[in-house]
N, C-alpha and C. Protein backbone atom coordinates (compact mmCIF):
# COMPACT_ATOMS: atom_id res chain seq x y z
N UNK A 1 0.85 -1.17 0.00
CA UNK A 1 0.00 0.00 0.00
C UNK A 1 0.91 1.24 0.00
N UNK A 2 0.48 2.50 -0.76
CA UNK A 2 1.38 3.50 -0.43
C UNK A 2 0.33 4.61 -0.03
N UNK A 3 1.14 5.81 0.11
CA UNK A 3 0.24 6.86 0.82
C UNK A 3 0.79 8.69 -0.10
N UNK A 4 0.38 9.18 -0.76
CA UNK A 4 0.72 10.44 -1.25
C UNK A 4 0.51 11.56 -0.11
N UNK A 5 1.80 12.00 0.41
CA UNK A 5 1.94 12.72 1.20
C UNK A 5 1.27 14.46 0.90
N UNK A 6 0.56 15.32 1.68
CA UNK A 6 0.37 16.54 1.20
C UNK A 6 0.89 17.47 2.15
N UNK A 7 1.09 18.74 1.72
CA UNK A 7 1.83 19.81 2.13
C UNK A 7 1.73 19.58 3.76
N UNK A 8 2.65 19.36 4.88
CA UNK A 8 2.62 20.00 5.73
C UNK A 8 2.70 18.55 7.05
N UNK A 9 2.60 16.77 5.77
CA UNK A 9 2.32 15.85 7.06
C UNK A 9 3.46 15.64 7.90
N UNK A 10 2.94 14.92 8.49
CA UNK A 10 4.73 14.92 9.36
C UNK A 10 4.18 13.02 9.82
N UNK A 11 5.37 12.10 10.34
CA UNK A 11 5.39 10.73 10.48
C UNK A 11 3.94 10.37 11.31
N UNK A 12 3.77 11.19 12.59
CA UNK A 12 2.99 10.72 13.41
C UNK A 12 1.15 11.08 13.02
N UNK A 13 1.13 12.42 12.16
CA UNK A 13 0.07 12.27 11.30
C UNK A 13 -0.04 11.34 10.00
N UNK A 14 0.78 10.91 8.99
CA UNK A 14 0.05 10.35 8.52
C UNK A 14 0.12 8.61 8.80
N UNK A 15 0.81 8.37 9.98
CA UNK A 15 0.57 7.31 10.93
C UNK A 15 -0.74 6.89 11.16
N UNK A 16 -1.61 8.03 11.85
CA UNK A 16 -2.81 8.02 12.48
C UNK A 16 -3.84 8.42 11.34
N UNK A 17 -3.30 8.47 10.23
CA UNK A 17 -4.58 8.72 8.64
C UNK A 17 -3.96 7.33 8.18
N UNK A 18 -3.23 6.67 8.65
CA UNK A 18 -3.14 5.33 8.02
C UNK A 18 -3.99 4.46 8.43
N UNK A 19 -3.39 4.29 9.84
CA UNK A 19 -3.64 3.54 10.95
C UNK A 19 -4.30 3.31 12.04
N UNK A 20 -4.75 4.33 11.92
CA UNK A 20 -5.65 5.33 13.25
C UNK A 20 -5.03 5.75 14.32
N UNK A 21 -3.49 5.66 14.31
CA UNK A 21 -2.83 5.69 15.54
C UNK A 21 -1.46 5.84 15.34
N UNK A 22 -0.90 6.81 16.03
CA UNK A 22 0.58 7.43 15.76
C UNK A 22 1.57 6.06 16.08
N UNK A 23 1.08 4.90 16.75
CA UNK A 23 1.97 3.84 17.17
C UNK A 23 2.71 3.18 15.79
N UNK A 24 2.15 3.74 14.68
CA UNK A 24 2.86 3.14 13.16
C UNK A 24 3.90 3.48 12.57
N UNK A 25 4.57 4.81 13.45
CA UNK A 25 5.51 6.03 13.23
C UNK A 25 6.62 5.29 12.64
N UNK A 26 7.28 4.46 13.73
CA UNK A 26 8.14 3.52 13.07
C UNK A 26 8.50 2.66 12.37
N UNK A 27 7.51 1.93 11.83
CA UNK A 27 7.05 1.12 10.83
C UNK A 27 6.79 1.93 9.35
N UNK A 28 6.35 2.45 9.33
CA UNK A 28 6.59 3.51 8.47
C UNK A 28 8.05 4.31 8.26
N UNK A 29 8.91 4.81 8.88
CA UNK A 29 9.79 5.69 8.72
C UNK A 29 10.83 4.38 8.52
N UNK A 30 10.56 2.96 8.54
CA UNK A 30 11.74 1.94 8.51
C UNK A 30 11.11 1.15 6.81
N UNK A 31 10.09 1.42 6.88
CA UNK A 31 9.69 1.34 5.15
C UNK A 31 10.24 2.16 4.12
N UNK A 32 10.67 3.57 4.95
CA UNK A 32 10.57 4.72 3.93
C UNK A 32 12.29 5.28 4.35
N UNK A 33 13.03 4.63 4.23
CA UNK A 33 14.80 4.81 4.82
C UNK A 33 15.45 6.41 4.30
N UNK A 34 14.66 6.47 2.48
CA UNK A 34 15.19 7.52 2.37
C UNK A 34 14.95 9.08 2.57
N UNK A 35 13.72 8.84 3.72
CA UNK A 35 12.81 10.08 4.08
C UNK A 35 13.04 9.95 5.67
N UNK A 36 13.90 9.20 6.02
CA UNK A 36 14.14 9.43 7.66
C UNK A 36 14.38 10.54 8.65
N UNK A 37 14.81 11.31 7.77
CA UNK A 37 15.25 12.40 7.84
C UNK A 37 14.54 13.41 8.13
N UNK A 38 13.13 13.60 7.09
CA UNK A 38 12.26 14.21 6.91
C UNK A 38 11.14 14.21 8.17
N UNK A 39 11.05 15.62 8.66
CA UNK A 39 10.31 15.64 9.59
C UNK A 39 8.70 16.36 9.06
N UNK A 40 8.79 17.31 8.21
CA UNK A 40 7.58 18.00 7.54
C UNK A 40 7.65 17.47 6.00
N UNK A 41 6.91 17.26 5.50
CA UNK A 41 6.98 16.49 4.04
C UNK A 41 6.03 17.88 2.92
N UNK A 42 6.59 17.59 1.85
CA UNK A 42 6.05 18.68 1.02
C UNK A 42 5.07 17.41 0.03
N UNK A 43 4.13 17.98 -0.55
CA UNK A 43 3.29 17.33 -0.89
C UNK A 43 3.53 16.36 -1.87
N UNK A 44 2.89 15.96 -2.41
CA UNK A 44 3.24 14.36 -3.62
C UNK A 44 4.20 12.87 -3.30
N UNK A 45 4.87 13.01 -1.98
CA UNK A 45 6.04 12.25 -2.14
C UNK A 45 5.17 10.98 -1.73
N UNK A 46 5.56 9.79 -2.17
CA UNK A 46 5.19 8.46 -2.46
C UNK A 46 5.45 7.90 -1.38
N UNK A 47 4.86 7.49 -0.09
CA UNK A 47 5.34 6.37 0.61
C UNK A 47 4.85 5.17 0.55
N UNK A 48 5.99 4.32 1.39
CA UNK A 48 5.64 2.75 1.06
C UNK A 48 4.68 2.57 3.10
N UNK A 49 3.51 2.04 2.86
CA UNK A 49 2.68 1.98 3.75
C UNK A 49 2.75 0.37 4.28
N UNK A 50 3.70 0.00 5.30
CA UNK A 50 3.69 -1.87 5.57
C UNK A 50 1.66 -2.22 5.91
N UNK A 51 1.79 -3.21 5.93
CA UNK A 51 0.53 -3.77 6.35
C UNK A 51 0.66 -4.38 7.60
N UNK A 52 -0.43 -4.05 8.40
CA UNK A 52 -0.14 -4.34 10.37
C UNK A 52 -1.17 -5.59 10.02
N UNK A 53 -0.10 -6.53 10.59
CA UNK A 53 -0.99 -7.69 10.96
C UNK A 53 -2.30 -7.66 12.33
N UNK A 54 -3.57 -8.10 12.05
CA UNK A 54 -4.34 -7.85 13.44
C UNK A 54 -3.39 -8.59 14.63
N UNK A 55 -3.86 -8.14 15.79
CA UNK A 55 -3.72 -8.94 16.99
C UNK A 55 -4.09 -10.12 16.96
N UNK A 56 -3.57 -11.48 16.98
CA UNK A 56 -4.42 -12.36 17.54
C UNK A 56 -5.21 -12.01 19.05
N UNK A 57 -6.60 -12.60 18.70
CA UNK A 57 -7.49 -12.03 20.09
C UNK A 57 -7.35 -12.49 21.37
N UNK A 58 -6.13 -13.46 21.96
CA UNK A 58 -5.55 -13.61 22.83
C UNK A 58 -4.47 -13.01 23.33
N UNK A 59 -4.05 -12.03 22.31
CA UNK A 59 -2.90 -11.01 23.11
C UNK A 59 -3.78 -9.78 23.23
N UNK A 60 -5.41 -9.61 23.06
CA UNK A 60 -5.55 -8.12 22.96
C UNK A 60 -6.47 -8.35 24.50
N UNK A 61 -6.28 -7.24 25.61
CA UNK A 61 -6.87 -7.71 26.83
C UNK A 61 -8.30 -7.50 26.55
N UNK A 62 -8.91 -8.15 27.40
CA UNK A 62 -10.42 -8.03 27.51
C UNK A 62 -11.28 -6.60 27.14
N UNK A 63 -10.48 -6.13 27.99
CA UNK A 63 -11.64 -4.62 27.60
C UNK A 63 -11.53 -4.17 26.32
N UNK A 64 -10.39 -4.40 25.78
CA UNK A 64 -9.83 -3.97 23.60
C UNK A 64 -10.77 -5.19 23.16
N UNK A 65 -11.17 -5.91 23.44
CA UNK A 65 -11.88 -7.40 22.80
C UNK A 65 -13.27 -7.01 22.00
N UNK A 66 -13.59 -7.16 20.80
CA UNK A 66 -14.91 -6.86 19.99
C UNK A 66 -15.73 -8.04 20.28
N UNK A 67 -16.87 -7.88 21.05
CA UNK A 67 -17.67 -9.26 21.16
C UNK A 67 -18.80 -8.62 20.63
C-alpha cells in the first residue's frame, strides 16, 4: 500500500490517517529509509505503507476485545 503525502504531514500524522494511531511512526519511517530524515513532508512524495498484521485475540486484553 502506499500513501501520497500533502503539504505540511509529518510521520505521526500520517501514521494516524493510516492507521488510526501514531503507534505506526516507526514502521513507516523503517519502510521509507530515504525520508528518515524528513520531519515536515512537502506534498506528492510516495510512501511505502507496511501492512499491520491484526492482533491475535488472545494477546488483545479483555476490555480492547470486539464481542
Amino acid at each position: 500500500m502506499t500513501y501520497k503525502t500533502i503539504q505540511g504531514d509529518q510521520w505521526d500524522i500520517i501514521s494516524f490517517k493510516v492507521y488510526g494511531t501514531e503507534n505506526g511512526m516507526s514502521l513507516l519511517m523503517q519502510a521509507n529509509p530515504s525520508f528518515i530524515e524528513t520531519t515536515v513532508f512537502p506534498s506528492g512524495v510516495l510512501l511505502q505503507v507496511p501492512i499491520i498484521q491484526p492482533a491475535a485475540p488472545e494477546s488483545i486484553p479483555p476490555w480492547r476485545r470486539e464481542e
